[in-house]
N, C-alpha and C. Protein backbone atom coordinates (compact mmCIF):
# COMPACT_ATOMS: atom_id res chain seq x y z
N UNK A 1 -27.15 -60.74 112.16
CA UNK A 1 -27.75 -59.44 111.93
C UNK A 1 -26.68 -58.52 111.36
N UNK A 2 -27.04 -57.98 110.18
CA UNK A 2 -25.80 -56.91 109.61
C UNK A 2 -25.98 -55.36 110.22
N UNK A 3 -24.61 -55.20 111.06
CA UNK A 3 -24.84 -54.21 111.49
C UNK A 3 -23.73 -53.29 111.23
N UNK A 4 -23.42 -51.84 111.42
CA UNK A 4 -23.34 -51.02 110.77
C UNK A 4 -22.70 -49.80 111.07
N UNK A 5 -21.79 -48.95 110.52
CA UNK A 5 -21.32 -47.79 111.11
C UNK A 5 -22.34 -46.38 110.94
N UNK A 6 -23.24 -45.90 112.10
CA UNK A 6 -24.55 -45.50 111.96
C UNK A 6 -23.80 -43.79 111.05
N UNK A 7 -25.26 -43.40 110.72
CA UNK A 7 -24.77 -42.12 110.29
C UNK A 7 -24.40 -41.09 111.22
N UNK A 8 -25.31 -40.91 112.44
CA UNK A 8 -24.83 -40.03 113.68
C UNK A 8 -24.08 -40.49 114.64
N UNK A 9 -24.29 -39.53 115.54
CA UNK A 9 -23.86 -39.76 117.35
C UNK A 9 -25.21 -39.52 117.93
N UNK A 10 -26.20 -39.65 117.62
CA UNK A 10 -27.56 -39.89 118.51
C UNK A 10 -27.73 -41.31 119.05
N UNK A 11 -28.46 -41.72 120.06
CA UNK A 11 -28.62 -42.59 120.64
C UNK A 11 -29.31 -43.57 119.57
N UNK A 12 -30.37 -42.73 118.25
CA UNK A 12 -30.73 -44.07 117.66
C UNK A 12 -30.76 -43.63 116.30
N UNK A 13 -29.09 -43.27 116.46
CA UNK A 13 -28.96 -43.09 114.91
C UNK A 13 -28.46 -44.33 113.70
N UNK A 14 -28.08 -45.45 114.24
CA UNK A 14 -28.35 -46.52 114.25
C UNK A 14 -29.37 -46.52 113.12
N UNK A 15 -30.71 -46.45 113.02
CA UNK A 15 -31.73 -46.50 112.70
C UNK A 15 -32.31 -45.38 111.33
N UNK A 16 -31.08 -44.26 111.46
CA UNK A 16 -31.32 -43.39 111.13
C UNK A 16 -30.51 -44.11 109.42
N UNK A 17 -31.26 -43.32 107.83
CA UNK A 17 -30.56 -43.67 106.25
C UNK A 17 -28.88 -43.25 106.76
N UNK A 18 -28.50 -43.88 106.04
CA UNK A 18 -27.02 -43.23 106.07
C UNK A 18 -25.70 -44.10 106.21
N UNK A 19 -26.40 -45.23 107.11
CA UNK A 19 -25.63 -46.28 107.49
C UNK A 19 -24.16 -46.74 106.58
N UNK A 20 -22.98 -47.41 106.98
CA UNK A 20 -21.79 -48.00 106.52
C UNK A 20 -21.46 -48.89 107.12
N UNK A 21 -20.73 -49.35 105.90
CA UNK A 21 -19.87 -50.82 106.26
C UNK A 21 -19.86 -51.78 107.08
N UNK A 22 -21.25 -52.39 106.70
CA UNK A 22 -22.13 -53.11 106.69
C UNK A 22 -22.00 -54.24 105.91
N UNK A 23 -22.30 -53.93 104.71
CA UNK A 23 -22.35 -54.75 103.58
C UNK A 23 -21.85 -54.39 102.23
N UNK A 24 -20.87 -54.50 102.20
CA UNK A 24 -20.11 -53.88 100.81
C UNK A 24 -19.70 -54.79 99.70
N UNK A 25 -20.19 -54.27 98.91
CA UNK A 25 -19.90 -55.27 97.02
C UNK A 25 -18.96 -54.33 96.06
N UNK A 26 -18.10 -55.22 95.96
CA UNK A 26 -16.93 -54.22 95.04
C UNK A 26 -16.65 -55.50 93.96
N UNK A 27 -16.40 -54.84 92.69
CA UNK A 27 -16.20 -55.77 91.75
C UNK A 27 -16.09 -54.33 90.59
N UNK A 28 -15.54 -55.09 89.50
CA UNK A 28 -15.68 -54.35 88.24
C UNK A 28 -16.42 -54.49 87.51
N UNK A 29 -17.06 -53.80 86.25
CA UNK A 29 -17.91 -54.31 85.39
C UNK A 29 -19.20 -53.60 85.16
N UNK A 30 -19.88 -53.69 84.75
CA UNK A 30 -21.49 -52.92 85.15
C UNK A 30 -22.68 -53.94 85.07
N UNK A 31 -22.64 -54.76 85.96
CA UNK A 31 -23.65 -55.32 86.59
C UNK A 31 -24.61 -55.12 87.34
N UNK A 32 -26.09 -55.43 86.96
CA UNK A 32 -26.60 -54.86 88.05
C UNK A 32 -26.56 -55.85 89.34
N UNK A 33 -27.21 -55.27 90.68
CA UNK A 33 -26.81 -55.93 91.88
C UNK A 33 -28.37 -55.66 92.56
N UNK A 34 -28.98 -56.31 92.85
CA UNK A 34 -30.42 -56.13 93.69
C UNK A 34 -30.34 -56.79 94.85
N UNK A 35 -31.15 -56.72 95.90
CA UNK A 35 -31.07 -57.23 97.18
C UNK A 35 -32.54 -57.43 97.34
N UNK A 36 -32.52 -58.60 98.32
CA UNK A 36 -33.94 -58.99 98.93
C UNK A 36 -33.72 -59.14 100.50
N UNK A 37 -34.00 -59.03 101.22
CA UNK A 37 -34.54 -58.79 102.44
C UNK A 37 -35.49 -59.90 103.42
N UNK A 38 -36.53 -60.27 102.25
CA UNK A 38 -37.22 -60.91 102.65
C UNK A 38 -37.74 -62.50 101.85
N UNK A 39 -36.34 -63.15 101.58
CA UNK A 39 -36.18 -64.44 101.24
C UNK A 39 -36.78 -64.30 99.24
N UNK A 40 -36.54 -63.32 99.29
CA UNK A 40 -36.70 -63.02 97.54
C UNK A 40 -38.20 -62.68 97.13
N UNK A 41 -38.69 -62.30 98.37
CA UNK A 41 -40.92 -61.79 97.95
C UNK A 41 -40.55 -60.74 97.14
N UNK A 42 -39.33 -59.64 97.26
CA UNK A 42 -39.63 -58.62 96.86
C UNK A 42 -37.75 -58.29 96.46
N UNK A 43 -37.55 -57.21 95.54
CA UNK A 43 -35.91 -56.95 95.54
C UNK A 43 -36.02 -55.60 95.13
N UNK A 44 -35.15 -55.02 95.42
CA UNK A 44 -34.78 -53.45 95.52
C UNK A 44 -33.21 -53.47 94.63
N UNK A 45 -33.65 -52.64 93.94
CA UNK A 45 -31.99 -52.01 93.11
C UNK A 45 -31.19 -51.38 94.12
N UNK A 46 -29.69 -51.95 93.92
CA UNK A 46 -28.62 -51.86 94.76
C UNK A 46 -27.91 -50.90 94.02
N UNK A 47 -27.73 -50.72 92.95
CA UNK A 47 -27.16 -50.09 91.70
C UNK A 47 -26.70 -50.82 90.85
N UNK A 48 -25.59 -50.97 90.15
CA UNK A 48 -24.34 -51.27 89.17
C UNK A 48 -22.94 -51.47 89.96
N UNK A 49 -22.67 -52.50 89.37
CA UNK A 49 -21.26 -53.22 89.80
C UNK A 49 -20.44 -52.53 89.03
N UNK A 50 -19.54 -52.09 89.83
CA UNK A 50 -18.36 -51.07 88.56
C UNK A 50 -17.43 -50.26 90.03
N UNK A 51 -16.78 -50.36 90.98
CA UNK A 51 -16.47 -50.07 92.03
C UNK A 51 -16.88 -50.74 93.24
N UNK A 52 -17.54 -50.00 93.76
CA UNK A 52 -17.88 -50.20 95.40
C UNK A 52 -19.51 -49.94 95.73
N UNK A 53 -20.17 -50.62 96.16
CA UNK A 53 -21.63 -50.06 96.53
C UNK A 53 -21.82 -50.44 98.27
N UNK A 54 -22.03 -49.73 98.95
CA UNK A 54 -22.33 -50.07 100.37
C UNK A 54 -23.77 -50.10 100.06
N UNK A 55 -23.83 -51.52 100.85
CA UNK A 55 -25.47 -51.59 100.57
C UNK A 55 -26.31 -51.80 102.43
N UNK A 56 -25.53 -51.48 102.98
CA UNK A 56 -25.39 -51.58 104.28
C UNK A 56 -27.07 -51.10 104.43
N UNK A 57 -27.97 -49.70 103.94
CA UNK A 57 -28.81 -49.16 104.55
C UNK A 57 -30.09 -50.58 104.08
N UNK A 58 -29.75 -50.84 102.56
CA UNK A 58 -30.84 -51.89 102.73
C UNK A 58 -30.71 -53.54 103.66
N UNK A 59 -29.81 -53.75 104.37
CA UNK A 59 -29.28 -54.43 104.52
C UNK A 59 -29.81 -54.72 106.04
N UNK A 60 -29.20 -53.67 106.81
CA UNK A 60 -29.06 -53.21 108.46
C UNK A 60 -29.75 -53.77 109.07
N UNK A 61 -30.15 -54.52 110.25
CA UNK A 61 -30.83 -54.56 110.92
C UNK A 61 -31.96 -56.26 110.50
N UNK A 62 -31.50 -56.57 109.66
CA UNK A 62 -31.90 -58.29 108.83
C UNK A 62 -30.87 -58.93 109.57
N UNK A 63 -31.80 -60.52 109.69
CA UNK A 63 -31.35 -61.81 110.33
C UNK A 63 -30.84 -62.19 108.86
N UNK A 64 -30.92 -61.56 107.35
CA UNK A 64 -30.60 -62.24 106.79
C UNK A 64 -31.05 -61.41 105.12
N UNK A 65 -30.18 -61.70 103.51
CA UNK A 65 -29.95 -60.72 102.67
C UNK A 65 -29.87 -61.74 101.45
N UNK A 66 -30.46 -61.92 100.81
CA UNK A 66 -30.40 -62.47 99.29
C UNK A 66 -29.47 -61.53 98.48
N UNK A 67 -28.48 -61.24 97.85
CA UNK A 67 -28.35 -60.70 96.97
C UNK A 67 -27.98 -61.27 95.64
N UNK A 68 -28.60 -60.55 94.33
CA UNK A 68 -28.67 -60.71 92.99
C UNK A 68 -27.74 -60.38 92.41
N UNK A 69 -26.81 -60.79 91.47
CA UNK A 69 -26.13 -59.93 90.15
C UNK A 69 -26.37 -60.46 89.25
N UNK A 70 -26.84 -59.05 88.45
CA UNK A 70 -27.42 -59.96 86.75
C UNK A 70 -26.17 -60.32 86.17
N UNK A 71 -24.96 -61.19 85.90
CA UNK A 71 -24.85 -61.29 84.97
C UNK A 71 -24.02 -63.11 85.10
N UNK A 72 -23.57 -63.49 84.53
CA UNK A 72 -23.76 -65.02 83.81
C UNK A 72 -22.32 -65.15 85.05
N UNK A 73 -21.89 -66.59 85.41
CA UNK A 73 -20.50 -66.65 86.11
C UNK A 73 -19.08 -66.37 84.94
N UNK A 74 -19.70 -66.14 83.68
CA UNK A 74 -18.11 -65.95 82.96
C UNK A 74 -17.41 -64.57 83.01
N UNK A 75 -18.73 -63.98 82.83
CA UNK A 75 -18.28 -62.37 82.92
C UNK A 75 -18.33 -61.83 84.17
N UNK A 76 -18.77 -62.47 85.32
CA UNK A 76 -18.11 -62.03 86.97
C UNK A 76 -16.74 -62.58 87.29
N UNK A 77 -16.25 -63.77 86.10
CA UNK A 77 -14.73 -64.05 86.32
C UNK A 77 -13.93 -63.11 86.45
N UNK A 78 -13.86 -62.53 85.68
CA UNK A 78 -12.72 -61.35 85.76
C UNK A 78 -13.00 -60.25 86.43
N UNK A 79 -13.59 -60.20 87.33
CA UNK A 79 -14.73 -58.84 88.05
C UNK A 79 -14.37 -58.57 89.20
N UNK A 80 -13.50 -59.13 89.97
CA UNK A 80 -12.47 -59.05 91.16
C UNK A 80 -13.70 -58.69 92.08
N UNK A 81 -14.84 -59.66 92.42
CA UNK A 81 -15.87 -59.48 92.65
C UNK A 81 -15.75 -59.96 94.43
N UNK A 82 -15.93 -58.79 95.41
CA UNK A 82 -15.88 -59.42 96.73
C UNK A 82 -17.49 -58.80 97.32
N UNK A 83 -17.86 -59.53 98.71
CA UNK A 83 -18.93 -59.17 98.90
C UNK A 83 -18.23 -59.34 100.81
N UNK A 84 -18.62 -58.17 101.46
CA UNK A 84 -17.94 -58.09 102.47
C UNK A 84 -19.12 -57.40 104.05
């Protein structure tokens, strides 16, 4: 289960948008990055690969996370591409 540095100090803030470091994708480049949730029925834009994206809020609280990057394995070579 990916879990998460919540956004508050409430008892179920946890639960609450906002979430961190969780699930973080850092790489260079401008790739896009989508996530699925639910074994690929459905995918949500993560943004663009070009820094850092915490993707922790779509992430949180899953037994489990498909993620996508559009682009080919030659041009993620050089992309210092980690997924954390």
């Amino acid at each position: 289960v990916i879990a998460c540095t919540p956004a508050g100090t409430g008892p179920w803030a946890i639960y609450e948008p906002g979430g961190k470091n969780g699930l973080v994708v850092k790489g260079t480049g401008n790739a896009k990055v989508s996530i699925s949730v639910d074994r690929g029925a459905t995918w949500q834009d993560a943004g663009t690969l070009g820094g850092s994206l915490d993707l922790t809020d779509f992430a949180k609280g899953s037994r489990q996370y498909w993620l996508r990057i559009h682009a080919g394995a030659k041009s993620l070579a050089d992309s210092k591409l980690t997924i954390t």
